[in-house]
C-alpha atoms as a PDB file:
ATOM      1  CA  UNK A   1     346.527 132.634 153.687  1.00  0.00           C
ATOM      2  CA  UNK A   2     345.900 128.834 153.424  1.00  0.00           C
ATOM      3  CA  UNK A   3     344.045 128.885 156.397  1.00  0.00           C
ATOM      4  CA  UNK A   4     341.985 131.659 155.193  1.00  0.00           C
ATOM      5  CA  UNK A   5     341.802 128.606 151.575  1.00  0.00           C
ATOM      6  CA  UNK A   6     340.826 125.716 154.415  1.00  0.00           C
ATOM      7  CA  UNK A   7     337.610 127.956 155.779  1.00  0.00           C
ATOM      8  CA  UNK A   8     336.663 129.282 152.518  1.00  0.00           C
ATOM      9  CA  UNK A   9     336.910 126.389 149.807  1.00  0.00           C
ATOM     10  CA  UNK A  10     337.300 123.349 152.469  1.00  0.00           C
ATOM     11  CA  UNK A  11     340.289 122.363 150.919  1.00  0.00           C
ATOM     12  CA  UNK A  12     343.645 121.579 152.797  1.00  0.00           C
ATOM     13  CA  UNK A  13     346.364 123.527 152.873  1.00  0.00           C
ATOM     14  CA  UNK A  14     349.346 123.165 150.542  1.00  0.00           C
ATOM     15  CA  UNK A  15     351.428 122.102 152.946  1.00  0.00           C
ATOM     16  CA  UNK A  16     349.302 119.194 154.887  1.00  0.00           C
ATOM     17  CA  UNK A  17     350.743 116.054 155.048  1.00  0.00           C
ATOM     18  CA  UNK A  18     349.806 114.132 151.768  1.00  0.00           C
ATOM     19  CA  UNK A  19     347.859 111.093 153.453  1.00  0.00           C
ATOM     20  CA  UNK A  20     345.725 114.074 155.406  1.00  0.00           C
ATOM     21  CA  UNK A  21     344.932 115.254 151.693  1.00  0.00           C
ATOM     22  CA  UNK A  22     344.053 112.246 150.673  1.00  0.00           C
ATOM     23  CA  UNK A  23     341.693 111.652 153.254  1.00  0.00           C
ATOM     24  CA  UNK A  24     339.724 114.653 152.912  1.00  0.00           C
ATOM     25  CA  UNK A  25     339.587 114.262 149.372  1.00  0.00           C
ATOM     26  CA  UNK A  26     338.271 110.578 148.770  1.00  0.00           C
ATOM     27  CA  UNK A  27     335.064 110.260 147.585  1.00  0.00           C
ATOM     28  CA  UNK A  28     333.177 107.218 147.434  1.00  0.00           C
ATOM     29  CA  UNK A  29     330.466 107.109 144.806  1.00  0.00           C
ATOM     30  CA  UNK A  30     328.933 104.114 146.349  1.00  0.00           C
ATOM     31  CA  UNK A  31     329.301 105.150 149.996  1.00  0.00           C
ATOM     32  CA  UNK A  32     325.835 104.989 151.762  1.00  0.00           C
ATOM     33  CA  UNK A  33     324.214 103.826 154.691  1.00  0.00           C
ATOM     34  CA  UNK A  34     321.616 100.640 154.777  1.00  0.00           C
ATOM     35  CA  UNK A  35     317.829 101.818 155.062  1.00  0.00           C
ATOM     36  CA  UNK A  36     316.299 100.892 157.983  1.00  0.00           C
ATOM     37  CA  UNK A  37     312.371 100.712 158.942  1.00  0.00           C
ATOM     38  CA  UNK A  38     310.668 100.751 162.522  1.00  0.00           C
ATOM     39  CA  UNK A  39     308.803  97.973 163.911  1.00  0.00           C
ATOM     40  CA  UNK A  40     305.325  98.244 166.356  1.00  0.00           C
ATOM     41  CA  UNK A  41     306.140  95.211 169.118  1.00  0.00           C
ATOM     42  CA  UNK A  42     303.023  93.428 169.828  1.00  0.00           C
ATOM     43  CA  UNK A  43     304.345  93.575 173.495  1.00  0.00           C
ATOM     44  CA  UNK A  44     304.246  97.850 173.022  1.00  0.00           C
ATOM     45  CA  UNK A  45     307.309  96.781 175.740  1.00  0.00           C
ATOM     46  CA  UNK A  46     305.122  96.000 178.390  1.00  0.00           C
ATOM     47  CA  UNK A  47     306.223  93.168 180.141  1.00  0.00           C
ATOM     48  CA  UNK A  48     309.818  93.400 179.996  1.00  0.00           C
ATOM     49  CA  UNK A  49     311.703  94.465 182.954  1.00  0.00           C
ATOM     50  CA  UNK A  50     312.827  97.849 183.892  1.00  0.00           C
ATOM     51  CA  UNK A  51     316.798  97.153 183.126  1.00  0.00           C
ATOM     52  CA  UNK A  52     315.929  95.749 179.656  1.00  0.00           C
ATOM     53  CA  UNK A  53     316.622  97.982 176.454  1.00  0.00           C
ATOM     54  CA  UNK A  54     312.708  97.568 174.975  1.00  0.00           C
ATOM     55  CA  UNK A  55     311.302  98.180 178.662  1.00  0.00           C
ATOM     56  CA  UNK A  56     308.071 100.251 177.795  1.00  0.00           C
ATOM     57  CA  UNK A  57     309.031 100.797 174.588  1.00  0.00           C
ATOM     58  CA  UNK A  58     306.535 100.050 171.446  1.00  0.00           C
ATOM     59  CA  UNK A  59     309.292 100.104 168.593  1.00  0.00           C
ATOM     60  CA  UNK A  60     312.123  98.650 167.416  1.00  0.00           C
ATOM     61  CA  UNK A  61     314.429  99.855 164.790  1.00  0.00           C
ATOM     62  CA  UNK A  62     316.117  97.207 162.315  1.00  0.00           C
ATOM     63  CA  UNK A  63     318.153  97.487 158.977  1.00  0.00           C
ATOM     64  CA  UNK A  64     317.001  96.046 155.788  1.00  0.00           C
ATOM     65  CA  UNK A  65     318.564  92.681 155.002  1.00  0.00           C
ATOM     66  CA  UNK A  66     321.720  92.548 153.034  1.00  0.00           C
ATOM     67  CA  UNK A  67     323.721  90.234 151.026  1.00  0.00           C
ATOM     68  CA  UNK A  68     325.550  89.828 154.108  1.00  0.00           C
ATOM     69  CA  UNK A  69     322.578  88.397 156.050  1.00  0.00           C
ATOM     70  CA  UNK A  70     321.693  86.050 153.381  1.00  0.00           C
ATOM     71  CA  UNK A  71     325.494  84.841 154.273  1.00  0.00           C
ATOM     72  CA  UNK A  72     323.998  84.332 157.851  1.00  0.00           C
ATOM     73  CA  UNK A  73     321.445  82.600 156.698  1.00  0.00           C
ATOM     74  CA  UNK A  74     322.524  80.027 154.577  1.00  0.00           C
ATOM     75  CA  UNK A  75     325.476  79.131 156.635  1.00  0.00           C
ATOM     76  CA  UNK A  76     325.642  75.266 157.532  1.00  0.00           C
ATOM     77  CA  UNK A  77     327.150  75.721 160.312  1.00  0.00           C
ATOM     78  CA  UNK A  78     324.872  78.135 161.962  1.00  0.00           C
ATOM     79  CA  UNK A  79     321.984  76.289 160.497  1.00  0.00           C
ATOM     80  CA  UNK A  80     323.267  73.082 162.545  1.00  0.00           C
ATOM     81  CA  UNK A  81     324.316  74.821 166.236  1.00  0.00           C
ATOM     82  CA  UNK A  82     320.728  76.065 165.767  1.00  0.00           C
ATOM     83  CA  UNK A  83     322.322  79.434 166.047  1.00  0.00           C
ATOM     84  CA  UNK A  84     321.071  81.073 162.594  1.00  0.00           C
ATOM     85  CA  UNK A  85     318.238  83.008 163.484  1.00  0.00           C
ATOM     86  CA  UNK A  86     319.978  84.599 166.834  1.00  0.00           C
ATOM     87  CA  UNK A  87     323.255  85.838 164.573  1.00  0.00           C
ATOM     88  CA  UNK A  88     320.758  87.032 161.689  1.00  0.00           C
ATOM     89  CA  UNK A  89     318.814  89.366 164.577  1.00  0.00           C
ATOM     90  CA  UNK A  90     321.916  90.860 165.962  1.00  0.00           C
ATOM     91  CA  UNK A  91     322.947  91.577 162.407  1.00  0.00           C
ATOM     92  CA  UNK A  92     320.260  93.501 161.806  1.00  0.00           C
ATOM     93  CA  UNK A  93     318.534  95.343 165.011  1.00  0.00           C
ATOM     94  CA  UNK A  94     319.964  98.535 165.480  1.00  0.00           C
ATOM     95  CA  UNK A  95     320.193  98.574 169.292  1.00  0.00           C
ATOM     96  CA  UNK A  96     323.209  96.195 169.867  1.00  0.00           C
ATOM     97  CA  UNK A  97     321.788  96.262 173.883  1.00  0.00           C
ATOM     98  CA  UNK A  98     318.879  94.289 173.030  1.00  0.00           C
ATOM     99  CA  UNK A  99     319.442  90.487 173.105  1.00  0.00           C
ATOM    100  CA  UNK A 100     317.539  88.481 170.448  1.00  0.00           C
ATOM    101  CA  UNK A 101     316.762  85.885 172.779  1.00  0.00           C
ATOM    102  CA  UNK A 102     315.524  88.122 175.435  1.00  0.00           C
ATOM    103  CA  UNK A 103     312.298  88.940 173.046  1.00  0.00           C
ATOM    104  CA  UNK A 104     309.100  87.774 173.857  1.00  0.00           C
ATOM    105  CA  UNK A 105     308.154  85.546 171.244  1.00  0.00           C
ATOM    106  CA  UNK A 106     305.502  87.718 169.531  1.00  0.00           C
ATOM    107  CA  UNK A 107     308.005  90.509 169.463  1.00  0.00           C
ATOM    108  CA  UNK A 108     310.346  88.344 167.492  1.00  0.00           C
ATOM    109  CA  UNK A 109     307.907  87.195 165.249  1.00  0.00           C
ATOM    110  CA  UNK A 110     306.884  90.719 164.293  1.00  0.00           C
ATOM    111  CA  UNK A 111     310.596  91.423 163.635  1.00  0.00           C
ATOM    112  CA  UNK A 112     311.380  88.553 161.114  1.00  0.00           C
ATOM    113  CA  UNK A 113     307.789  89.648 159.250  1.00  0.00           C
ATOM    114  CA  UNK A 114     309.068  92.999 158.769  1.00  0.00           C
ATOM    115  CA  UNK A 115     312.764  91.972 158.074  1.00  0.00           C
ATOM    116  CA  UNK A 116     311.385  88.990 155.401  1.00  0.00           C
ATOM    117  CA  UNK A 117     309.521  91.362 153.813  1.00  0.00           C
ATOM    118  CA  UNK A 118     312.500  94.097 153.165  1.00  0.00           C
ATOM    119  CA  UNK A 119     314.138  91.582 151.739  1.00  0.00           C
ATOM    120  CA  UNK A 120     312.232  89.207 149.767  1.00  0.00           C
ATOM    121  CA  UNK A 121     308.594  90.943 149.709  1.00  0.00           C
ATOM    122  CA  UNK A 122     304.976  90.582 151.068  1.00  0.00           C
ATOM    123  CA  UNK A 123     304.414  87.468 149.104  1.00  0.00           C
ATOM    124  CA  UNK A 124     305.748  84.410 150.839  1.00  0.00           C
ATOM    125  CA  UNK A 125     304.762  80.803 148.760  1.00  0.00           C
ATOM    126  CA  UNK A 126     305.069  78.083 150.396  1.00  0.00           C
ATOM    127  CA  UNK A 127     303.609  74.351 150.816  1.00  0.00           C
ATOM    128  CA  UNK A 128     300.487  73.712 153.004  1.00  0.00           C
ATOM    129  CA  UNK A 129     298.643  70.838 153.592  1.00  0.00           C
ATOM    130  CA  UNK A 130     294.842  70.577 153.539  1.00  0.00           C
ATOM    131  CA  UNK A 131     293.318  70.199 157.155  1.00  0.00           C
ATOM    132  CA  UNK A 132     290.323  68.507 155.379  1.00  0.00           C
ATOM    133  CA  UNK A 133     291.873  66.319 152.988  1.00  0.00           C
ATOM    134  CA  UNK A 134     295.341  66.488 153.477  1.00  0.00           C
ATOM    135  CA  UNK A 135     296.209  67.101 150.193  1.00  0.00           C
ATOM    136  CA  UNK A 136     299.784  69.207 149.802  1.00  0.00           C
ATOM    137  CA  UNK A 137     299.340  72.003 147.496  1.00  0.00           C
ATOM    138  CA  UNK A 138     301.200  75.638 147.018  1.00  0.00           C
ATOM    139  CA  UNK A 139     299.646  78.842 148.574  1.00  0.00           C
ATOM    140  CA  UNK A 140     300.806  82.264 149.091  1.00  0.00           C
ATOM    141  CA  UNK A 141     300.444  84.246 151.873  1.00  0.00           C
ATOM    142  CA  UNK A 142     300.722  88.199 152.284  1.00  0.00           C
ATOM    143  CA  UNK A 143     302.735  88.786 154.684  1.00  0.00           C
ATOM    144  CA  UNK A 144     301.228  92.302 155.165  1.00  0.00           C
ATOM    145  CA  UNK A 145     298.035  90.877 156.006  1.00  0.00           C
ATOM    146  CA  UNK A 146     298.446  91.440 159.491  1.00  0.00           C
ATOM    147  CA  UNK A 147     296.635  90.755 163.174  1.00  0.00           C
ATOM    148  CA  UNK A 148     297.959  91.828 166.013  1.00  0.00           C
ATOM    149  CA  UNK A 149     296.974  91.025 169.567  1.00  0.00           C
ATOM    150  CA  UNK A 150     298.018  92.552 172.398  1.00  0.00           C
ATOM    151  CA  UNK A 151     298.544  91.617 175.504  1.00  0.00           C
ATOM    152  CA  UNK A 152     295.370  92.001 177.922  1.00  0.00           C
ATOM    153  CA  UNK A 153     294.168  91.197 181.715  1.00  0.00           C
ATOM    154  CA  UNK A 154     290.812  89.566 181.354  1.00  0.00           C
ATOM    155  CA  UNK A 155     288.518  89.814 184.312  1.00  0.00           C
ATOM    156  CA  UNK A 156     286.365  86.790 183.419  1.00  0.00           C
ATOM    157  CA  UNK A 157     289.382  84.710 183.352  1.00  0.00           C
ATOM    158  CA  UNK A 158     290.750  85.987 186.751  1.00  0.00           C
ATOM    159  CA  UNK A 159     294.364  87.388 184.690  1.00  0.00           C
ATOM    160  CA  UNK A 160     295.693  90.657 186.198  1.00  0.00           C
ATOM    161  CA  UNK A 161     298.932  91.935 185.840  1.00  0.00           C
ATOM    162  CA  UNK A 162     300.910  91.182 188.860  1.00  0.00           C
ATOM    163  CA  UNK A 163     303.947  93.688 187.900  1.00  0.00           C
ATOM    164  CA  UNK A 164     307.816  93.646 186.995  1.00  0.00           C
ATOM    165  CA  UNK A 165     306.691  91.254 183.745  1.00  0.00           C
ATOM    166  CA  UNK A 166     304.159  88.996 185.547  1.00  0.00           C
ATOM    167  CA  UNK A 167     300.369  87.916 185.220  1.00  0.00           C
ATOM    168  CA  UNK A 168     298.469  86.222 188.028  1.00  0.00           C
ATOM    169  CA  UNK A 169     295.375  84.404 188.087  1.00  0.00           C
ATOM    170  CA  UNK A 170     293.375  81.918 190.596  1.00  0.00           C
ATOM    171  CA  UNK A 171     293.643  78.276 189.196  1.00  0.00           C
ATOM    172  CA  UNK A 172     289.567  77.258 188.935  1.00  0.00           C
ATOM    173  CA  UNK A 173     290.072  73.686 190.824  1.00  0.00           C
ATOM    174  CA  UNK A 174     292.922  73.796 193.036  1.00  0.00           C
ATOM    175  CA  UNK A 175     292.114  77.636 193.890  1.00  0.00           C
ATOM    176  CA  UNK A 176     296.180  78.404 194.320  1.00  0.00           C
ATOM    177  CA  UNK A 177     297.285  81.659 192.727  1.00  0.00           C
ATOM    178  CA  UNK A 178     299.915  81.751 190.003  1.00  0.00           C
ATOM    179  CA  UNK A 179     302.014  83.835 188.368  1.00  0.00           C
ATOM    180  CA  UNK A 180     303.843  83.628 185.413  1.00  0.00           C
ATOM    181  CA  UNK A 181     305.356  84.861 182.666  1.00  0.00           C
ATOM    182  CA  UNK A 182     305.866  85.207 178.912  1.00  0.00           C
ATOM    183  CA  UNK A 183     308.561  82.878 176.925  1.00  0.00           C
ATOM    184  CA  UNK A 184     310.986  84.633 175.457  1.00  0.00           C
ATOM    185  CA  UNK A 185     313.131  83.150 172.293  1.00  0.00           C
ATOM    186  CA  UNK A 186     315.482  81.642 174.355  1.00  0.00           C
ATOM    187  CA  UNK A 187     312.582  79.824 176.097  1.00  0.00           C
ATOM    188  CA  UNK A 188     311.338  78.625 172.398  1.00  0.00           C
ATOM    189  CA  UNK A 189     314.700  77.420 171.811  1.00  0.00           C
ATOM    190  CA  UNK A 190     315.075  75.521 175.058  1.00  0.00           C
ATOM    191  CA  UNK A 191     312.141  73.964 174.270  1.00  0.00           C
ATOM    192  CA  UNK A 192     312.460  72.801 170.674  1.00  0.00           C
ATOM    193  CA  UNK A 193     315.824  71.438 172.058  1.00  0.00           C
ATOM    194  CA  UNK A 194     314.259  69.107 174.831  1.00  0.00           C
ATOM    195  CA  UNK A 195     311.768  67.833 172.307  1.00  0.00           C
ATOM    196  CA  UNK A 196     314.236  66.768 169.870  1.00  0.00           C
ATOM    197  CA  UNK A 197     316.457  65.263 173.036  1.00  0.00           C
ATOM    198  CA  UNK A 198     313.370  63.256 173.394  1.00  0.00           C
ATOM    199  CA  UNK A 199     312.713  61.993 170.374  1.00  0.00           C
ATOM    200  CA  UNK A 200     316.184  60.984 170.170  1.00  0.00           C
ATOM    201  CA  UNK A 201     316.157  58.919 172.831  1.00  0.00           C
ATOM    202  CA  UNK A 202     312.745  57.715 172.082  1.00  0.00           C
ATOM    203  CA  UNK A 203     310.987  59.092 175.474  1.00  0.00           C
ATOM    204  CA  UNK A 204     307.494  60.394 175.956  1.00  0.00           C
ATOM    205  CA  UNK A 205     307.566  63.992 174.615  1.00  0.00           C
ATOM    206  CA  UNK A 206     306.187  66.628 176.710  1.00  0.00           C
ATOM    207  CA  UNK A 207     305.847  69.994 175.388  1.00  0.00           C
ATOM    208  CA  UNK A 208     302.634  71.288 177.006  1.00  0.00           C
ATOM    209  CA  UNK A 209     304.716  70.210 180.411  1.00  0.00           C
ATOM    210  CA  UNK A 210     307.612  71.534 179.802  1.00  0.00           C
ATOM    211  CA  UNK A 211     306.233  74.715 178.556  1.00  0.00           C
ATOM    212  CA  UNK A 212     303.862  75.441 181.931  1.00  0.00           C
ATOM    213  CA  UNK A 213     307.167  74.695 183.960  1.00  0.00           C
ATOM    214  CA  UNK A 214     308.777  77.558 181.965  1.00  0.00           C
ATOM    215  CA  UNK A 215     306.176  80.114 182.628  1.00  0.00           C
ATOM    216  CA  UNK A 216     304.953  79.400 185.774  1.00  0.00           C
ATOM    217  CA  UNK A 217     307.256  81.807 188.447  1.00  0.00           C
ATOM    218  CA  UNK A 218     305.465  80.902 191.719  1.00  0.00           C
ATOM    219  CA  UNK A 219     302.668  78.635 193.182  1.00  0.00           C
ATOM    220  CA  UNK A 220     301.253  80.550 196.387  1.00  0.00           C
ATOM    221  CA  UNK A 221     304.423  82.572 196.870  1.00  0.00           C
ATOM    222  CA  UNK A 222     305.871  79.325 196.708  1.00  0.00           C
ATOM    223  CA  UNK A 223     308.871  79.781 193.493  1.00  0.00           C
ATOM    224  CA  UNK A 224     311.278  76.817 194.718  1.00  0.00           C
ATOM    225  CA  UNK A 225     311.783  74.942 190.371  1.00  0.00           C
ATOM    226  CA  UNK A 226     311.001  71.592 192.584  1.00  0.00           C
ATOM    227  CA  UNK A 227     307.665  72.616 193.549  1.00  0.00           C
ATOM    228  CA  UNK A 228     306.564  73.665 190.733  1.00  0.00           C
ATOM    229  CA  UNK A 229     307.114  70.606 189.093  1.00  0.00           C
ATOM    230  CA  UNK A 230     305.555  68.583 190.928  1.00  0.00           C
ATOM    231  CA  UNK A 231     302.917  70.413 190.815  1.00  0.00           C
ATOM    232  CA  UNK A 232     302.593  70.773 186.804  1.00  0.00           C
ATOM    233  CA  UNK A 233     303.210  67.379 186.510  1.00  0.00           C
ATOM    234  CA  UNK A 234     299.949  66.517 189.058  1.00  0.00           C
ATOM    235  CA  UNK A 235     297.883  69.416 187.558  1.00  0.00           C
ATOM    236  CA  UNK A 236     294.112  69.004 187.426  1.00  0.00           C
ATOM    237  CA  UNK A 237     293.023  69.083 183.678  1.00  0.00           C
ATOM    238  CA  UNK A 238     290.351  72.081 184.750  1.00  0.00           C
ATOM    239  CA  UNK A 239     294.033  74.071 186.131  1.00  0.00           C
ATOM    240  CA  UNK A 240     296.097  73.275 182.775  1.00  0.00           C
ATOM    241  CA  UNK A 241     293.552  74.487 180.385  1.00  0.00           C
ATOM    242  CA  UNK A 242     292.517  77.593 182.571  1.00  0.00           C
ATOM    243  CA  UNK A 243     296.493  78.205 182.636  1.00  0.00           C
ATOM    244  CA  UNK A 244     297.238  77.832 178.680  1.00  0.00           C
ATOM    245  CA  UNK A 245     294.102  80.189 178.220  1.00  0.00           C
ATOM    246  CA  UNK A 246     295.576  82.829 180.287  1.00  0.00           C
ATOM    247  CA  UNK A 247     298.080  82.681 178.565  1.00  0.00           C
ATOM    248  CA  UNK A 248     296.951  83.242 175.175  1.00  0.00           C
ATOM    249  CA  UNK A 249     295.460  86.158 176.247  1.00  0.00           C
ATOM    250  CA  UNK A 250     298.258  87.559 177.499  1.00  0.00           C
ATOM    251  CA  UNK A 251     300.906  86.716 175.418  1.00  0.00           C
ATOM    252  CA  UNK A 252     301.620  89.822 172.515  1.00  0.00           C
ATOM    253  CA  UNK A 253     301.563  87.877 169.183  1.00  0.00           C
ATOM    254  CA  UNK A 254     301.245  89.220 165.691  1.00  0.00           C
ATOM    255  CA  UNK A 255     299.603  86.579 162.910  1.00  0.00           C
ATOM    256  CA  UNK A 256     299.226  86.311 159.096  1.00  0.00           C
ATOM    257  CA  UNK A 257     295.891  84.453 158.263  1.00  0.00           C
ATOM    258  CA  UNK A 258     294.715  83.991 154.780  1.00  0.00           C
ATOM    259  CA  UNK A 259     291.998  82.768 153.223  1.00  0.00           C
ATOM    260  CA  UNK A 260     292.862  79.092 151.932  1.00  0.00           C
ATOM    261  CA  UNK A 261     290.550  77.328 149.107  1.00  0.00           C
ATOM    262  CA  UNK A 262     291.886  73.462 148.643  1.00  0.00           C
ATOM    263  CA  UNK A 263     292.462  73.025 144.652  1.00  0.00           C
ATOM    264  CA  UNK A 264     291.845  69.384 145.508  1.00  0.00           C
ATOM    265  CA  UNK A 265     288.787  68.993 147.507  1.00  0.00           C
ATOM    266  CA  UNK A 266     287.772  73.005 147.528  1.00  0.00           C
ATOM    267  CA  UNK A 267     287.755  73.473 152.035  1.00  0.00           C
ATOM    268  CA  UNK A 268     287.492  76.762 152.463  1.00  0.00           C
ATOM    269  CA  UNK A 269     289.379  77.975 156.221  1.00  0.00           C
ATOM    270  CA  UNK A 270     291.600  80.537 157.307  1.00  0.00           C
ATOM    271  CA  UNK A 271     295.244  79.477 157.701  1.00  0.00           C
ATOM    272  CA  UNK A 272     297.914  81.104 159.502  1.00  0.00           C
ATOM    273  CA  UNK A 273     301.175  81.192 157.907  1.00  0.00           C
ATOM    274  CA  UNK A 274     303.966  78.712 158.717  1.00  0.00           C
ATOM    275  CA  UNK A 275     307.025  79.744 159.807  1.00  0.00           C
ATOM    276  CA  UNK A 276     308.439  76.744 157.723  1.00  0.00           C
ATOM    277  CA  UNK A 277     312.176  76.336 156.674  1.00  0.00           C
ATOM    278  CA  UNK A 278     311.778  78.421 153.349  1.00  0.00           C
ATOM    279  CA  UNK A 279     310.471  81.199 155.075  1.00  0.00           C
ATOM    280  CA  UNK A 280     313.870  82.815 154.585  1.00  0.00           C
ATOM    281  CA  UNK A 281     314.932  80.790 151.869  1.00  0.00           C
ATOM    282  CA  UNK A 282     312.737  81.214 149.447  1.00  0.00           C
ATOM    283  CA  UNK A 283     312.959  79.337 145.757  1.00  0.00           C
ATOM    284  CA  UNK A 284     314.805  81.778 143.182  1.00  0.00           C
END
């Protein structure tokens, strides 16, 4: 008979333990799940390799921001150990596989757009300087104003995908062929890191460098870090800026550029949006 109840009305049976009714009775008026949105990667996944999660894949899935993140965010601590931006990704991507830092750059990028824009809107206001007169003045940007470039093998250039993540191409002076790859957010970090080490200790910064030694995998077969080194560091100019163009063309990015009138001195140019410290902090 109470079994016959159970079926019928979904209700337990007199005799269930009390803490079993209780269970199966609780409603929560303000039980529900975050919304979440899907994001197009620049990269379409192309480039990473076979045992990563995003390995041919074109989306990601991430959840809105929450009050929670903003607790990320604003935390001091994380905001010091440089370590803010990595926690607020996990928090929020969906597949818990996929490390934040793994990301190509232009994948991450499209992923704090989309995430910035659940949470605080398209507009983004912010401070920007003049290129012509150098005047500071503010500006805002939509953030759904977006260009997307893909990542592409350009004949005239010599850049052809080489496979497993890699692009090759024949250096125009010293005719050695390279291949390298595309800097991922823990290469970003690593970077910003040895430029502030620098500038600590007052030494020569190096970023253009220190970036080519990042991305270039192998110098005709040759992939010994030493090597490589040496030869970044005795690059022909003609080599470095056939290398960084090569590079631009195949590195996935995704840009906001809006039109920019100076109130000051009225130069007219496009300008791409900075990803400056109130990007997620933005003045209530």
């Amino acid at each position: 008979m109470s079994r016959n109840n159970l079926d019928r009305t979904g209700a337990p049976p007199a005799d269930a333990p009390i803490q079993q009714q209780a269970e199966q009775t609780k409603f929560d008026p303000l039980n529900f799940a975050a919304p979440t949105e899907i994001v197009d990667l620049p990269s379409k996944g192309m480039g990473y390799p076979a045992n990563h999660p995003l390995h041919n894949k074109d989306t990601i899935e991430i959840r809105y921001m929450t009050a929670k993140d903003e607790d990320i965010l604003t935390s001091q601590s994380l905001i010091k150990k440089g370590l803010v931006l990595k926690r607020f990704m996990e928090n929020i991507i969906i597949d818990k596989r996929v490390d934040p830092e793994s990301l190509f750059v232009g994948d991450r990028n499209a992923i704090l757009i989309a995430s910035r824009i659940s949470g605080y809107g398209a507009e983004y206001e912010t401070r920007v300087q003049c290129p012509a007169c150098g005047e500071s003045s503010r500006f805002a940007f939509d953030l759904l104003d977006q260009k997307v470039h893909e990542s592409e093998a350009a004949e005239q250039f010599n850049v052809t995908v080489a496979g497993d993540g890699l692009f090759e191409t024949i250096m125009p002076y010293s005719k050695f062929k390279i291949k390298f790859r595309l800097m991922t957010g823990k290469d970003e970090t690593w970077l910003a890191k040895q430029q502030q080490s620098k500038k600590k200790h007052k030494l020569q910064e190096s970023v253009m460098t220190d970036q080519m030694k990042k991305i270039i995998v192998s110098i005709e077969g040759h992939n010994d870090p030493s090597i490589i080194n040496k030869y970044v560091d005795n690059m022909p100019t003609l080599d470095s800026t056939h290398i960084r163009t090569c590079y631009k063309l195949a590195n996935p990015d995704v840009k906001v550029t809006n039109e920019y009138t100076c109130p000051s001195c009225g130069h007219e140019e496009g300008m791409e949006v900075p990803f400056g410290a109130d990007f997620f902090w933005p003045e209530r």
